[in-house]
Protein backbone atom coordinates (compact mmCIF):
# COMPACT_ATOMS: atom_id res chain seq x y z
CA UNK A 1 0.00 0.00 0.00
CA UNK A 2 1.43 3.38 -1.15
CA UNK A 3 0.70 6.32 1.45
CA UNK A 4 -0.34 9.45 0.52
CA UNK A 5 -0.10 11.60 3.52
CA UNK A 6 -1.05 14.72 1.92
CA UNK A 7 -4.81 13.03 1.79
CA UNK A 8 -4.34 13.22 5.42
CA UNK A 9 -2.06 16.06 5.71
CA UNK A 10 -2.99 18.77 3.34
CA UNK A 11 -1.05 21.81 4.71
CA UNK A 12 2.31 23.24 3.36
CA UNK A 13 4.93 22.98 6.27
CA UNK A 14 7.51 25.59 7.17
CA UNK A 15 10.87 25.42 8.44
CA UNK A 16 12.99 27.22 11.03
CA UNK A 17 17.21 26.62 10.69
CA UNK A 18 18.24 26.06 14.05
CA UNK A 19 21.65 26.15 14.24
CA UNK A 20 21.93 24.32 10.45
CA UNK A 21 18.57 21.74 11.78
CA UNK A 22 15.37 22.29 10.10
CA UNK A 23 12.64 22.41 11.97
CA UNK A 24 9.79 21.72 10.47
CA UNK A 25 6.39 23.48 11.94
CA UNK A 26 2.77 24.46 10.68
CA UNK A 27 1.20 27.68 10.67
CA UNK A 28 -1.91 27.89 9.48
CA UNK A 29 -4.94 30.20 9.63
CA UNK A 30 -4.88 33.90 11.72
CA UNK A 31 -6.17 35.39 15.04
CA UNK A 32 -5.81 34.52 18.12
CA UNK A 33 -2.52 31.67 18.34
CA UNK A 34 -2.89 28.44 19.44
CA UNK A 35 0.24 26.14 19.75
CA UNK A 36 -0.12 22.18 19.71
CA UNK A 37 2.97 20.83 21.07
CA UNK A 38 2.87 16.95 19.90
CA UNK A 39 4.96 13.80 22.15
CA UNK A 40 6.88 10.94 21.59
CA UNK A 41 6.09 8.79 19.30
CA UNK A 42 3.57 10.90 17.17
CA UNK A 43 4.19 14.49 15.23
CA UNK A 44 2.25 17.17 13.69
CA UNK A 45 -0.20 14.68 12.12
CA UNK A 46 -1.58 14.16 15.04
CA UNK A 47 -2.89 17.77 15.05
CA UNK A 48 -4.48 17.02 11.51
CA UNK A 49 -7.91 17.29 12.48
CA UNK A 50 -7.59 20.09 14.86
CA UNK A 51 -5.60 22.47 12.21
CA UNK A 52 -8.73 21.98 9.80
CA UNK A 53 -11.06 22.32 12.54
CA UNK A 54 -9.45 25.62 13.94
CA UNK A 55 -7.15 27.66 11.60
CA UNK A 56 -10.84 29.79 9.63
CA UNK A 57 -10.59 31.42 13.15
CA UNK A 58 -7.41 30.78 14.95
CA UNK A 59 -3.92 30.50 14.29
CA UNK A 60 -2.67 27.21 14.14
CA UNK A 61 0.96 26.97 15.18
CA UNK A 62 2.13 22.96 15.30
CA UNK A 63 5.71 22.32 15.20
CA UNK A 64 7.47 18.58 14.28
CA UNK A 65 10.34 18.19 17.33
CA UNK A 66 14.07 17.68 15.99
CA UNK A 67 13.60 14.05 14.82
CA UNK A 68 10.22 14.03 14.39
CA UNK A 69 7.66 14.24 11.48
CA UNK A 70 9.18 16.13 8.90
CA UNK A 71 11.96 18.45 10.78
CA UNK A 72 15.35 17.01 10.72
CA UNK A 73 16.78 14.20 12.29
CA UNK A 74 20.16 14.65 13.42
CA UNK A 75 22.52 12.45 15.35
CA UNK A 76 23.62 13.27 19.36
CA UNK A 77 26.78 14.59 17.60
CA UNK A 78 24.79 17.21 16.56
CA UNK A 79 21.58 17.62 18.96
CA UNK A 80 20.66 17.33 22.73
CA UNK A 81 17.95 15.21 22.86
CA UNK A 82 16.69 16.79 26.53
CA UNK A 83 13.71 18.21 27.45
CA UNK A 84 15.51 21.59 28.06
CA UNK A 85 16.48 21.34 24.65
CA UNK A 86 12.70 21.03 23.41
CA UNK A 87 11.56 23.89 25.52
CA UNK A 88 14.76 25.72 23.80
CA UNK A 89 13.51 25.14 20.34
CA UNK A 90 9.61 25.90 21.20
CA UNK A 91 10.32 29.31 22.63
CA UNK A 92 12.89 30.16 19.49
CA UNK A 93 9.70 29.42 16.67
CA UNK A 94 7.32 31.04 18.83
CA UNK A 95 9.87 34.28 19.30
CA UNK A 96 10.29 33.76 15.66
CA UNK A 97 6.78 34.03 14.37
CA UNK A 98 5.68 36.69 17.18
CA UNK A 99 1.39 35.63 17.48
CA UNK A 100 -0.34 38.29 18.70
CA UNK A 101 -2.56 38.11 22.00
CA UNK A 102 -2.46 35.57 24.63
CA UNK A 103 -1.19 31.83 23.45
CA UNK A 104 -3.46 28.81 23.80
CA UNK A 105 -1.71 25.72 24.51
CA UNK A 106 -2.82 21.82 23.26
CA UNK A 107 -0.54 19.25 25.02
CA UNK A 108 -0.48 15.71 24.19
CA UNK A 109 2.68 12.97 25.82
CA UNK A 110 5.37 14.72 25.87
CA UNK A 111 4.16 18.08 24.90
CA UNK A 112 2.86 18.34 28.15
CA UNK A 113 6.23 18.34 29.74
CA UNK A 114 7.78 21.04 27.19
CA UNK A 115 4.88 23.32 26.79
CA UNK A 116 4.10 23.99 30.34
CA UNK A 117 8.05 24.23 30.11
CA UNK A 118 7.85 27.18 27.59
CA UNK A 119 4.73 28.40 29.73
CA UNK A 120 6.71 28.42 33.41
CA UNK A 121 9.13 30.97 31.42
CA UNK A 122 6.87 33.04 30.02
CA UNK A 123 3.36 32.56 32.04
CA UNK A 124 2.16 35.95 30.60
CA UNK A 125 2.08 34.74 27.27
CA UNK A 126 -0.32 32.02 28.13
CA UNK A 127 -4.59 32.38 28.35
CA UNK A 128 -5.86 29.41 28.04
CA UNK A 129 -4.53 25.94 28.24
CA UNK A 130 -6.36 22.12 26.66
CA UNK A 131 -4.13 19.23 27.74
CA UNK A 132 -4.65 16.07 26.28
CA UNK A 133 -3.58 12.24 28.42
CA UNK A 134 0.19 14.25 29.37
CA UNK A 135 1.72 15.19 31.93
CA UNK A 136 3.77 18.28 33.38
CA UNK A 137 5.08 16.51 36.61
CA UNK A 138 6.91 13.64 37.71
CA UNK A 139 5.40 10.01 37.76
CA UNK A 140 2.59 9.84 40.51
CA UNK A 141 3.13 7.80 43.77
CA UNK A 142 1.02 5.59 42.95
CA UNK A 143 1.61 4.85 39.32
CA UNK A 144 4.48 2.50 39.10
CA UNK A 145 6.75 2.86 36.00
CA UNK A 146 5.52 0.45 33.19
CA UNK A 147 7.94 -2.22 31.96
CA UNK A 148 7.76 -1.46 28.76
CA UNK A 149 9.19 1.97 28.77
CA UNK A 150 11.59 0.61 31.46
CA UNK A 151 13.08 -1.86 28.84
CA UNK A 152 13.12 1.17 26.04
CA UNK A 153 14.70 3.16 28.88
CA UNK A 154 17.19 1.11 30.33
CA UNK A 155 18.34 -1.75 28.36
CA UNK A 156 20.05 -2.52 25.35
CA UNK A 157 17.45 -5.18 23.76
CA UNK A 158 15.33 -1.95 24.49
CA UNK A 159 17.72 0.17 22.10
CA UNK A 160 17.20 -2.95 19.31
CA UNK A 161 13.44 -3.07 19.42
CA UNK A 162 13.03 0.76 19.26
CA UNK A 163 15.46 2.11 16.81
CA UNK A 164 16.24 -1.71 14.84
CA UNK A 165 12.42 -2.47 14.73
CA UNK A 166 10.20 0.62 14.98
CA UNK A 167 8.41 -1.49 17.97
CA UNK A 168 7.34 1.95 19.94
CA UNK A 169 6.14 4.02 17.16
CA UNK A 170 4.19 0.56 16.01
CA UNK A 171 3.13 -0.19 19.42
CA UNK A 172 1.75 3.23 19.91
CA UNK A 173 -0.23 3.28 16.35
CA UNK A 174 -1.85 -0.15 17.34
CA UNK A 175 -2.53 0.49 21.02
CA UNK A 176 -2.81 4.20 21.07
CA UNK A 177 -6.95 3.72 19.74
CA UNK A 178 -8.70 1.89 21.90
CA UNK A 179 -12.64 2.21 21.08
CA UNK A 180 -11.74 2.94 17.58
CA UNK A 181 -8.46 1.51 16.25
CA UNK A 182 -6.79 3.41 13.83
CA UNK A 183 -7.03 2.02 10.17
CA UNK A 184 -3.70 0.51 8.55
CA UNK A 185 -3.43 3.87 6.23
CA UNK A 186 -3.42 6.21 9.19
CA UNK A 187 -0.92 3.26 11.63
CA UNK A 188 1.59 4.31 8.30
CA UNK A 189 1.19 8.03 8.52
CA UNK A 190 1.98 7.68 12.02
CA UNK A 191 4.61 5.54 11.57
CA UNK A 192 6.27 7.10 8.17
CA UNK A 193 9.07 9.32 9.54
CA UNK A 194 10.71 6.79 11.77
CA UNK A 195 11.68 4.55 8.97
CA UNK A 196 15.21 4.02 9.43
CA UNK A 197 16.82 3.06 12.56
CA UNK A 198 18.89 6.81 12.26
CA UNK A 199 15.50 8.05 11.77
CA UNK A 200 14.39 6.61 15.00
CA UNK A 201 16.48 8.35 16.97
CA UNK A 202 14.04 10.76 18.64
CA UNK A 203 11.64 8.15 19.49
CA UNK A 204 14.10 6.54 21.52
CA UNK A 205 15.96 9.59 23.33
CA UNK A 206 12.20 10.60 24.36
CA UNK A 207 12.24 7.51 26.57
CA UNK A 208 15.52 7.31 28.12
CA UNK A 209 15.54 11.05 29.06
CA UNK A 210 12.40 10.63 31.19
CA UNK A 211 14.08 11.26 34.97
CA UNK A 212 12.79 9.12 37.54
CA UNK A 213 14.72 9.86 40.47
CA UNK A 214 16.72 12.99 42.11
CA UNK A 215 20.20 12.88 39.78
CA UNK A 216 18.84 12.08 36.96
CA UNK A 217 19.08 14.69 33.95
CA UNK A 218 16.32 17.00 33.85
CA UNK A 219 14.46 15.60 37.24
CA UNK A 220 15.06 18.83 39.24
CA UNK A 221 13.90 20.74 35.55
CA UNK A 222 10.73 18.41 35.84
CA UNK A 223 10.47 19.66 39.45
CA UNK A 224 10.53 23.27 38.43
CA UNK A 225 8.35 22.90 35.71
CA UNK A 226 5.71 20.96 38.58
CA UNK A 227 6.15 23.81 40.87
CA UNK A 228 4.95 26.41 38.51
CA UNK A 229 1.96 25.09 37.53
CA UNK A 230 -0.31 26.13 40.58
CA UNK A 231 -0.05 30.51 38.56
CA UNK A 232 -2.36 28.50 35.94
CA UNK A 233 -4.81 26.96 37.66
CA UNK A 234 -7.65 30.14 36.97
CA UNK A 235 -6.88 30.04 33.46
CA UNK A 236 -9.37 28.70 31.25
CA UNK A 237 -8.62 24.75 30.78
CA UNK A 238 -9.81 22.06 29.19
CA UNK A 239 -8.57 18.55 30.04
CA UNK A 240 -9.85 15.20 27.50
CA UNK A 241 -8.52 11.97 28.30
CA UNK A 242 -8.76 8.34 27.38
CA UNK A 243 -8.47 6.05 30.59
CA UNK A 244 -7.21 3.50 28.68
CA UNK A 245 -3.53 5.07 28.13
CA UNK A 246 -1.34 2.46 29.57
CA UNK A 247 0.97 5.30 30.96
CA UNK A 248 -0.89 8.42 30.96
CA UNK A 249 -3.65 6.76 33.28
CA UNK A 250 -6.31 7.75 35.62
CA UNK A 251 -3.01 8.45 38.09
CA UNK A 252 -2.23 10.85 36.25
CA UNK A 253 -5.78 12.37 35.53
CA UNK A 254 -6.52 12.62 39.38
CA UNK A 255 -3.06 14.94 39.45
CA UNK A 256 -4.57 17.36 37.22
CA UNK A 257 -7.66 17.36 38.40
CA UNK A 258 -5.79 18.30 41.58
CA UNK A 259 -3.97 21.12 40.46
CA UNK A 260 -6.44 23.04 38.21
CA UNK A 261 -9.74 22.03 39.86
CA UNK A 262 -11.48 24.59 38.22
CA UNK A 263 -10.43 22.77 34.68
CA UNK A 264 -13.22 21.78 32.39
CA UNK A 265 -12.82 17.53 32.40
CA UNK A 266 -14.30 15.02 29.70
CA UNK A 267 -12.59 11.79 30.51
CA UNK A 268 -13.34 8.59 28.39
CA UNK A 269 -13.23 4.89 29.74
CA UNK A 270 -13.03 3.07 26.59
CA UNK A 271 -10.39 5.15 25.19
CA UNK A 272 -6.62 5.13 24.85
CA UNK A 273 -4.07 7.71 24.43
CA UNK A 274 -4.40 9.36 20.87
CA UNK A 275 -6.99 11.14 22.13
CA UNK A 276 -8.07 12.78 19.23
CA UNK A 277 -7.69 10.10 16.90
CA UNK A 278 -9.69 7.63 19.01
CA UNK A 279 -12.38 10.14 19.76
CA UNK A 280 -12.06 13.07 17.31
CA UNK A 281 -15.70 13.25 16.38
CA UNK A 282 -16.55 14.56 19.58
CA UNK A 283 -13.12 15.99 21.12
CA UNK A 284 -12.47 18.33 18.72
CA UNK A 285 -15.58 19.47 18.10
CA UNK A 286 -15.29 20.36 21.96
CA UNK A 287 -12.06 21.99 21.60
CA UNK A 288 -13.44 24.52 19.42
CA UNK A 289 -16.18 25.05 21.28
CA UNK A 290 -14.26 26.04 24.19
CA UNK A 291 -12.50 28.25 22.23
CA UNK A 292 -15.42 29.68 21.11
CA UNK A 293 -16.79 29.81 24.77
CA UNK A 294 -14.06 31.60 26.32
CA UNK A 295 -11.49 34.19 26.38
CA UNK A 296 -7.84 33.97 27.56
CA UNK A 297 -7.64 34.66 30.69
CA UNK A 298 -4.76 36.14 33.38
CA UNK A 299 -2.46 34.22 35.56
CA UNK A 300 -2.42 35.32 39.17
């Protein structure tokens, strides 16, 4: 089967050079900006639906990490794959394209973790936040860490699976839809960019730079990041989640609920963690509508 991912994808990329990388982002549509900040192991496509949805009354600003989707995919010789890195190259497009007015963030996986990043730097730049199964905090208590990303993380047979066999970027396109599994095309798109094992690079850094413990790199960054999240909780907030996410669980649910109480929730118990693949005929209709609904608001 030959993919055409312009069916899927009709929107004519960008790029930023960073430092000789390309980094590849969207920007479609004007008014008010609203940045989608994708995880590990998706990209931009994941924002598809949302761009076409949005960008007639928003601007749609969704960038592809360095080694994801279509930016550049370097190796460590000539990249830092580190969260402080990612919240490096955020803050650099969105200084680069200057939106006007008050920045809506969409978080999914990992894009939890660097937005609210970007955001604890410049909280006056954010009104209004949607965060999709991610997190912005270390691994609940209660949630131990699953084996899976324990063998990506730590082991060398991990290494082989991951960047010799695709198996996370697979894994995710199979297991990622739960109530509605994703059709073989749209497993491809997913898949398409991490076709080499040097092209897989990004999808396994993701996992071994998640800190666990005090010493690890970017745990007391994580901490910070945790810390600041408390000046958001009055901003308008919209929280979707499948329940089904075999990390990004009902653990991790109950801590958001915890810090923004005031967020709007619609959590779903037969879905999984492409949240707006699984149940984009009703999520992102409700994204736009809370757009509609409300207006950026003021941190304390």
């Amino acid at each position: 089967m030959t993919l055409d991912i312009k069916a899927h994808y009709p929107f004519t990329g960008r790029t930023l050079d960073l430092g000789g990388l390309s980094y590849h982002y969207l920007d479609e549509g004007a008014g008010e900006p609203v940045v989608m900040v994708h995880g590990n192991p998706s990209w931009s496509f994941y924002y598809r639906n949302l761009v076409l949805a949005l960008r007639d009354n928003f601007r749609c600003i969704v960038p592809d990490h360095i080694g994801c989707g279509f930016s550049d995919k370097p190796g460590d010789d000539r990249y830092d794959y580190t969260l402080a890195r990612r919240i490096d190259d955020l803050e650099r497009l969105i200084d680069h394209l200057h939106p006007e007015g008050k920045i809506t963030l969409v978080l999914h996986d990992w894009g939890g973790m660097i937005g609210m990043g970007y955001a604890n730097r410049h909280p006056e730049r954010i009104g209004r936040i949607v965060l999709l199964n991610t997190a912005a905090f270390h691994l609940p208590k209660e949630k131990p860490f699953p084996l899976g990303l324990k063998i990506c993380r730590d082991t060398a047979l991990g290494t082989l699976l991951v960047r010799g066999f695709n198996a996370f970027s697979v894994g995710a396109s199979i297991v990622g839809c739960k109530k509605n599994p994703m059709p073989c095309e749209l497993q491809q798109a997913y898949r398409s960019p991490y076709d080499s094992w040097a092209n897989r690079i990004a999808t396994l850094r993701f996992v071994q730079d998640i800190p666990l413990a005090p010493g690890d790199r970017n745990y007391d960054l994580v901490s910070e990041i945790a810390a600041g999240l408390e000046r958001f909780a009055d901003l308008p907030i919209a929280i979707f989640w499948g329940e089904l996410d075999f990390v990004f669980d009902r653990t991790f649910l109950a801590e958001w609920r915890r810090r923004f109480p005031k967020a709007k929730v619609k959590n779903y118990p037969d879905a999984g963690h492409y949240i707006l693949e699984d149940m984009k005929q009703e999520v992102v209709p409700m994204i736009a509508e809370f757009l509609r609904e409300t207006k950026p608001g003021e941190i304390r």
